[in-house]
Protein backbone atom coordinates (compact mmCIF):
# COMPACT_ATOMS: atom_id res chain seq x y z
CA UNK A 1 102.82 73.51 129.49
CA UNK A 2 106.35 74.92 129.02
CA UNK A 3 107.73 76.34 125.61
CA UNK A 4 110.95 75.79 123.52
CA UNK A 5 112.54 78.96 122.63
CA UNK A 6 111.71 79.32 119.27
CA UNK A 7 108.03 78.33 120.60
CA UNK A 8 107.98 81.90 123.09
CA UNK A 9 109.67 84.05 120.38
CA UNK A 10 106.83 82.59 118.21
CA UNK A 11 104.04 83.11 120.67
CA UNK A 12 105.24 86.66 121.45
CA UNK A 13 104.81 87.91 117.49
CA UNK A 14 101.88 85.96 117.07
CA UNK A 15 100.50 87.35 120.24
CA UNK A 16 99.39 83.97 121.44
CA UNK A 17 99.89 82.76 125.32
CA UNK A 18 100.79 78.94 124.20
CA UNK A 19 102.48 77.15 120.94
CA UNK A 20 103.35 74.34 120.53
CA UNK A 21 104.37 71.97 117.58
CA UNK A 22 102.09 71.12 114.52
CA UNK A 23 100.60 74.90 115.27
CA UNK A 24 100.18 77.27 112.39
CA UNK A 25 101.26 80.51 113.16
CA UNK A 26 100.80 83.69 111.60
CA UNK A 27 103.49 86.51 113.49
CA UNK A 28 104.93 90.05 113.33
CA UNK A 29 108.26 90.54 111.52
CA UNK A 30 110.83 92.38 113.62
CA UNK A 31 113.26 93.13 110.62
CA UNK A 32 113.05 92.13 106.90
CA UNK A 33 116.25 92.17 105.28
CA UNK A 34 116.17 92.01 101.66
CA UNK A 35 119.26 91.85 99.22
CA UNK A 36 120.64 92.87 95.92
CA UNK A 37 119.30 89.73 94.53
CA UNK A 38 115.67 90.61 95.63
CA UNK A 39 115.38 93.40 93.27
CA UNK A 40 116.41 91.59 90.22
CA UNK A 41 114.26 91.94 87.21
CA UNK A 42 113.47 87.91 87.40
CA UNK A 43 112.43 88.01 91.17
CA UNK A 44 111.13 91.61 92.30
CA UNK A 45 107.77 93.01 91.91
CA UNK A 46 106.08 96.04 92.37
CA UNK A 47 105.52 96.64 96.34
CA UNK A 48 103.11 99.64 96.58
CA UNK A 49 103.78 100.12 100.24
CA UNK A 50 105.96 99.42 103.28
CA UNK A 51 104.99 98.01 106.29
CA UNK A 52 107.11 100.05 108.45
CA UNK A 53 110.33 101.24 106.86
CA UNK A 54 111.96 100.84 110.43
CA UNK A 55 111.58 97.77 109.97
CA UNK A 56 113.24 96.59 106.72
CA UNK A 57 117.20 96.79 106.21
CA UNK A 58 118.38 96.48 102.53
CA UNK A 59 122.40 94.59 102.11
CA UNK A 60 124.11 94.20 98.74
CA UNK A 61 125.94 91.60 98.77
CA UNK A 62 125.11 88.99 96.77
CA UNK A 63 126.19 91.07 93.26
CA UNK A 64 128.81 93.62 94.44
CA UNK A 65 130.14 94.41 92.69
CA UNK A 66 128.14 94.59 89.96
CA UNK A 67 129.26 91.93 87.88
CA UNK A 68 127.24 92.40 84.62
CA UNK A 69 124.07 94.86 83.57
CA UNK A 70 121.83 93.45 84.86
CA UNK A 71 123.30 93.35 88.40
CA UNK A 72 123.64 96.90 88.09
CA UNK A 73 120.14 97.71 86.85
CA UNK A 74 119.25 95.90 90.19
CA UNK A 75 121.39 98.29 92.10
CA UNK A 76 120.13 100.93 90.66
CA UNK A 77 115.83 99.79 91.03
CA UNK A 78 117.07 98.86 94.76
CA UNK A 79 118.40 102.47 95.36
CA UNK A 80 115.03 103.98 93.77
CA UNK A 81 113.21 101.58 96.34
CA UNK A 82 115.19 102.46 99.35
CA UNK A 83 114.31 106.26 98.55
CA UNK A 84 110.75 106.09 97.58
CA UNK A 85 110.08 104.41 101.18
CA UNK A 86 112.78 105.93 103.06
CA UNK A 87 114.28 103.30 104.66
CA UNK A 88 117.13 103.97 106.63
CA UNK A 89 119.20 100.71 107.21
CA UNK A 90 120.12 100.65 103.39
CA UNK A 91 123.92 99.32 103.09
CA UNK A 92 124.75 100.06 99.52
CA UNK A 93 128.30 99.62 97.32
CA UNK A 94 130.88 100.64 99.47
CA UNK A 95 132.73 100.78 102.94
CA UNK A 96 129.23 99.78 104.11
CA UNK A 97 128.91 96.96 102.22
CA UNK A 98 129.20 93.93 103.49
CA UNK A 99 127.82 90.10 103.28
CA UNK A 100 124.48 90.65 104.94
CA UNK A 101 124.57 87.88 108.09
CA UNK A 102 128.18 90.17 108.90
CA UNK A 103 125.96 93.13 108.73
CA UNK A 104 122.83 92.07 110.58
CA UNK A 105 125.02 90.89 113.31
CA UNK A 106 128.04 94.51 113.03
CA UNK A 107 125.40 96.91 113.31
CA UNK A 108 122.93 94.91 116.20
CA UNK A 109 119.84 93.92 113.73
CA UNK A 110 119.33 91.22 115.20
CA UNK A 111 117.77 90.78 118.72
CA UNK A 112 117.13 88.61 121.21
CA UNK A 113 113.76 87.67 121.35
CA UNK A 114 112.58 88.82 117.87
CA UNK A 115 111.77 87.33 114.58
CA UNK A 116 113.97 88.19 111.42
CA UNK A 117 113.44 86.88 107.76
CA UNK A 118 115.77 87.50 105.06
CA UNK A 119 116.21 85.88 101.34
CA UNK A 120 118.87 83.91 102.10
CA UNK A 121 119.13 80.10 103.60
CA UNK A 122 121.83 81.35 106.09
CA UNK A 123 119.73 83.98 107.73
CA UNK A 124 119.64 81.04 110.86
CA UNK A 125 123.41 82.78 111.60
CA UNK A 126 121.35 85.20 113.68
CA UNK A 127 119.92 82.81 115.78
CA UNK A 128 123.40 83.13 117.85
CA UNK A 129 121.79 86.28 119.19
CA UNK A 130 118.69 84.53 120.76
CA UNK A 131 116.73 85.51 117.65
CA UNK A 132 114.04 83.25 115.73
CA UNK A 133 115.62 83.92 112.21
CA UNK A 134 114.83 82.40 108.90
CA UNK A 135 115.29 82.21 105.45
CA UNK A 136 112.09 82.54 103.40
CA UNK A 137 111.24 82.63 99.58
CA UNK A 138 110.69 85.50 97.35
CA UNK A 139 107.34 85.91 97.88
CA UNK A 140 106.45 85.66 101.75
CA UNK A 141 109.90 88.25 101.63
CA UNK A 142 107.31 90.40 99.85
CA UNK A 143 104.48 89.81 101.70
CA UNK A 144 106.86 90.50 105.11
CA UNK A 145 107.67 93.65 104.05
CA UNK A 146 104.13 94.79 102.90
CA UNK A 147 102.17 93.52 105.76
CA UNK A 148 104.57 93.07 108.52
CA UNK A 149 103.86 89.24 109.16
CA UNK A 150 104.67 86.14 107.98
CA UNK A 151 103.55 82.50 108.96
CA UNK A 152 105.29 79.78 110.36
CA UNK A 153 103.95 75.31 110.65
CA UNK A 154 105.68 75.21 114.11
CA UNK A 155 108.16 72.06 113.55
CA UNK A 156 109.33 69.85 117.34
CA UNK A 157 112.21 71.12 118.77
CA UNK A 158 115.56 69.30 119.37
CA UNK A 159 118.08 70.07 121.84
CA UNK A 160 121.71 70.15 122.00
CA UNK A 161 123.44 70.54 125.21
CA UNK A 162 126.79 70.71 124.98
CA UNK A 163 129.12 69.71 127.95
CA UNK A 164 133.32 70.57 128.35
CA UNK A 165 135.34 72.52 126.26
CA UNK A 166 136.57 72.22 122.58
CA UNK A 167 139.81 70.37 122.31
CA UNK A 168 143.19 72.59 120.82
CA UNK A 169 142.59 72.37 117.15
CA UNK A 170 139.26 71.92 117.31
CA UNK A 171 136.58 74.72 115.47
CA UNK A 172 132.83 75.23 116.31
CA UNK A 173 132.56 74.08 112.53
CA UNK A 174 134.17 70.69 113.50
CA UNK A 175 131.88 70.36 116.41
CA UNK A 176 128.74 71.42 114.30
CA UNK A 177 130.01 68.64 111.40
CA UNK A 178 130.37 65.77 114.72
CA UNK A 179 126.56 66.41 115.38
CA UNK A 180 125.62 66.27 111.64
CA UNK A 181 127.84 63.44 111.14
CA UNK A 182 126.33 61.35 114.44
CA UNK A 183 122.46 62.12 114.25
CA UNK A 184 121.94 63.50 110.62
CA UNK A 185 119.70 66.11 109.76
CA UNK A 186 116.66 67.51 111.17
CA UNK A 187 114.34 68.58 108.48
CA UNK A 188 111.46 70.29 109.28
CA UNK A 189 112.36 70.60 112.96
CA UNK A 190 113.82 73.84 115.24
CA UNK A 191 117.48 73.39 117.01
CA UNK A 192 118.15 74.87 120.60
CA UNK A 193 121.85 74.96 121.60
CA UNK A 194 122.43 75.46 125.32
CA UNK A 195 123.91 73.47 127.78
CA UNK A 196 127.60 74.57 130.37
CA UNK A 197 129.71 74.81 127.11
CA UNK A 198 128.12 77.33 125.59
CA UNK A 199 129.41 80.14 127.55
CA UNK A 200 133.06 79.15 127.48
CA UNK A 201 132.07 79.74 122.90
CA UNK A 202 132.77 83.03 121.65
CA UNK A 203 130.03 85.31 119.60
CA UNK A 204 131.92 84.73 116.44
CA UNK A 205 131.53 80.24 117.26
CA UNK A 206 127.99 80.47 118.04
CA UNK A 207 127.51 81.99 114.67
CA UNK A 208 129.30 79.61 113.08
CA UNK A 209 127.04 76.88 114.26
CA UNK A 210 123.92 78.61 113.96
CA UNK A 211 125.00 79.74 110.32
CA UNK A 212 125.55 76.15 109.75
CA UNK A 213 121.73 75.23 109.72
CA UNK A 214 121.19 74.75 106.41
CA UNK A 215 123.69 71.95 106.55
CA UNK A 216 121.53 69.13 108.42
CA UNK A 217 120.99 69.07 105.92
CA UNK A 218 118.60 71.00 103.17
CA UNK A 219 116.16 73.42 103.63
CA UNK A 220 112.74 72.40 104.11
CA UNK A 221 109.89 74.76 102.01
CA UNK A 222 110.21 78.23 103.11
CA UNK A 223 106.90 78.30 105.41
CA UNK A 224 108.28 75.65 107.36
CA UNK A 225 110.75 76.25 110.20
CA UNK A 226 113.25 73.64 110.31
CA UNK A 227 116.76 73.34 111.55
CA UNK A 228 117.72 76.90 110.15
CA UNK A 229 115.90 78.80 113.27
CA UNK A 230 118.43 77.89 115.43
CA UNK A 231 118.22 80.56 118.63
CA UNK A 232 121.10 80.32 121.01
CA UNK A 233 121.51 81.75 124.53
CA UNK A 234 123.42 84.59 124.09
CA UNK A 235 124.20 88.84 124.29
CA UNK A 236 123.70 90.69 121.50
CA UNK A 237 125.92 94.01 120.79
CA UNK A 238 123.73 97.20 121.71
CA UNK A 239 121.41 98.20 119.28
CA UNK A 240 121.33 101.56 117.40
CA UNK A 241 118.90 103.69 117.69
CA UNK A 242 116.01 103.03 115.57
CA UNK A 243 112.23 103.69 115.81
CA UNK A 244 109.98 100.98 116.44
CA UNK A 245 113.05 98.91 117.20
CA UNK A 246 111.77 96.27 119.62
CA UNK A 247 112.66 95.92 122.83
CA UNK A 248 115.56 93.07 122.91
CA UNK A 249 114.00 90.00 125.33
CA UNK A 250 116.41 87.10 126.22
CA UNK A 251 114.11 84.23 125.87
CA UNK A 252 115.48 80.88 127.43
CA UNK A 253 113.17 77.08 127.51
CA UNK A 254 110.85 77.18 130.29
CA UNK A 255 110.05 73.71 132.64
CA UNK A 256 108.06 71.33 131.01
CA UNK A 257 109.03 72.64 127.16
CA UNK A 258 108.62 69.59 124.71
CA UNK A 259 111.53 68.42 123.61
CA UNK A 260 111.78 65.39 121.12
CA UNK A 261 112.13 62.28 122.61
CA UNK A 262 115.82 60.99 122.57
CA UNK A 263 117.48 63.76 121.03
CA UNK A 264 118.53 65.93 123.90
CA UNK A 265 122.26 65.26 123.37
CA UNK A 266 125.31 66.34 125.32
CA UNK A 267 128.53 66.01 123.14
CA UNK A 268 131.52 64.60 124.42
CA UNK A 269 133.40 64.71 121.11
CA UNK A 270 135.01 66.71 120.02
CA UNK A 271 134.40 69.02 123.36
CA UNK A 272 136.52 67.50 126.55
């Protein structure tokens, strides 16, 4: 039986040969990303160890800057934490800074063919990069970067494949609010975008839509993926040089991948 892609990215960090919806899944975590807001006196806790420091990127953004004390006593346990473990991708106050879905995607984080979790509902912008990427709670951000896995309720997959060309005036946002507005959200369930059109979108579109997960609209429960893994066919920029980085994999549907019934759309508005 085929596989979606989310479905082969999944069954590649879980180190299973098949997956398929309604599977529970426990995989490897490519890249952690964890923010300002993570070390926060009302949401950190004490992490004893590190997974693999090569493996976790720390972004302020969310507070910068500091806009009271207790944003800055955050900074300031964050910086302790990035020290104690040494971890290298650590993007601190300054010409560094940045919001963290910019970063992931400036400095090559994000791969094709890997998983990456982050603290934020708009982690799914990676998934322009071919990447399975999510936005998890608090906790299972914790347990990501002390273990190195997390666990996903595989959700059905739906399709988009989009046909023509966008019309003069018209955004990826616009086309991303025409499928909202036409078929309505998709809770608890992964989107593919692929289809001719794709490759006539820029990088910089294809985030916009994937970024744009969240939107169809909330969030289902952290453990669930749901529209906000979003991978798209696509290049990613080449990688620094990290260890343990993983090897990036373009992963595209295979023949025979289940695909819900009915909702493989092509969109002739507002593409032409």
């Amino acid at each position: 039986m085929g596989m979606t892609i989310v479905e082969k990215i999944l069954a590649r960090a879980g180190g299973r040969r098949q997956v398929a919806a309604g599977d529970l899944v426990v995989v490897d975590v490519d890249l952690a990303v964890m923010l300002d807001a993570s070390f926060q006196a009302t949401q950190r806790r004490e992490i004893l160890k590190v997974h693999d420091p090569e493996r976790v990127a720390v972004v302020y953004d969310h507070m910068v800057p500091a806009p009271d004390r207790q944003a800055a006593e955050a900074h300031a346990y964050g910086r302790a934490f990035v020290r104690r473990f040494g971890i290298r991708r650590f993007h601190d106050v300054g010409p560094d800074q940045g919001i963290c879905h910019a970063i992931v995607a400036d400095h090559a984080y994000a791969l094709p063919g890997t998983v990456l979790v982050c603290g934020d509902s708009h982690t799914c912008a990676s998934g322009a990069f071919n990447c399975a990427a999510r936005g998890i709670g608090a906790p299972d951000l914790v347990a990501a970067v002390t273990t190195g896995k997390t666990w996903f309720r595989v959700g059905p997959t739906i399709r988009y494949d989009l046909e023509g060309a966008l019309k003069p005036g018209v955004s990826a946002k616009d086309l991303f609010l025409h499928i909202a507005g036409n078929w309505g959200h998709h809770t608890n369930q992964n989107v593919e975008f692929g289809g001719p059109a794709l490759a006539g979108l820029g990088i910089d579109a294809r985030r916009t839509i994937a970024a744009m997960g969240p939107s169809f609209p909330p969030n289902s429960p952290p453990s669930s993926p749901t529209s906000s893994s979003s991978p798209m066919s696509g290049r990613a920029p080449r990688p620094r040089s990290h260890r343990n980085t993983p090897t990036p994999m373009r992963v595209m549907p295979s023949g025979g991948a289940s695909i819900s019934t009915g909702l493989n759309r092509s969109s002739p508005c507002p593409m032409r």
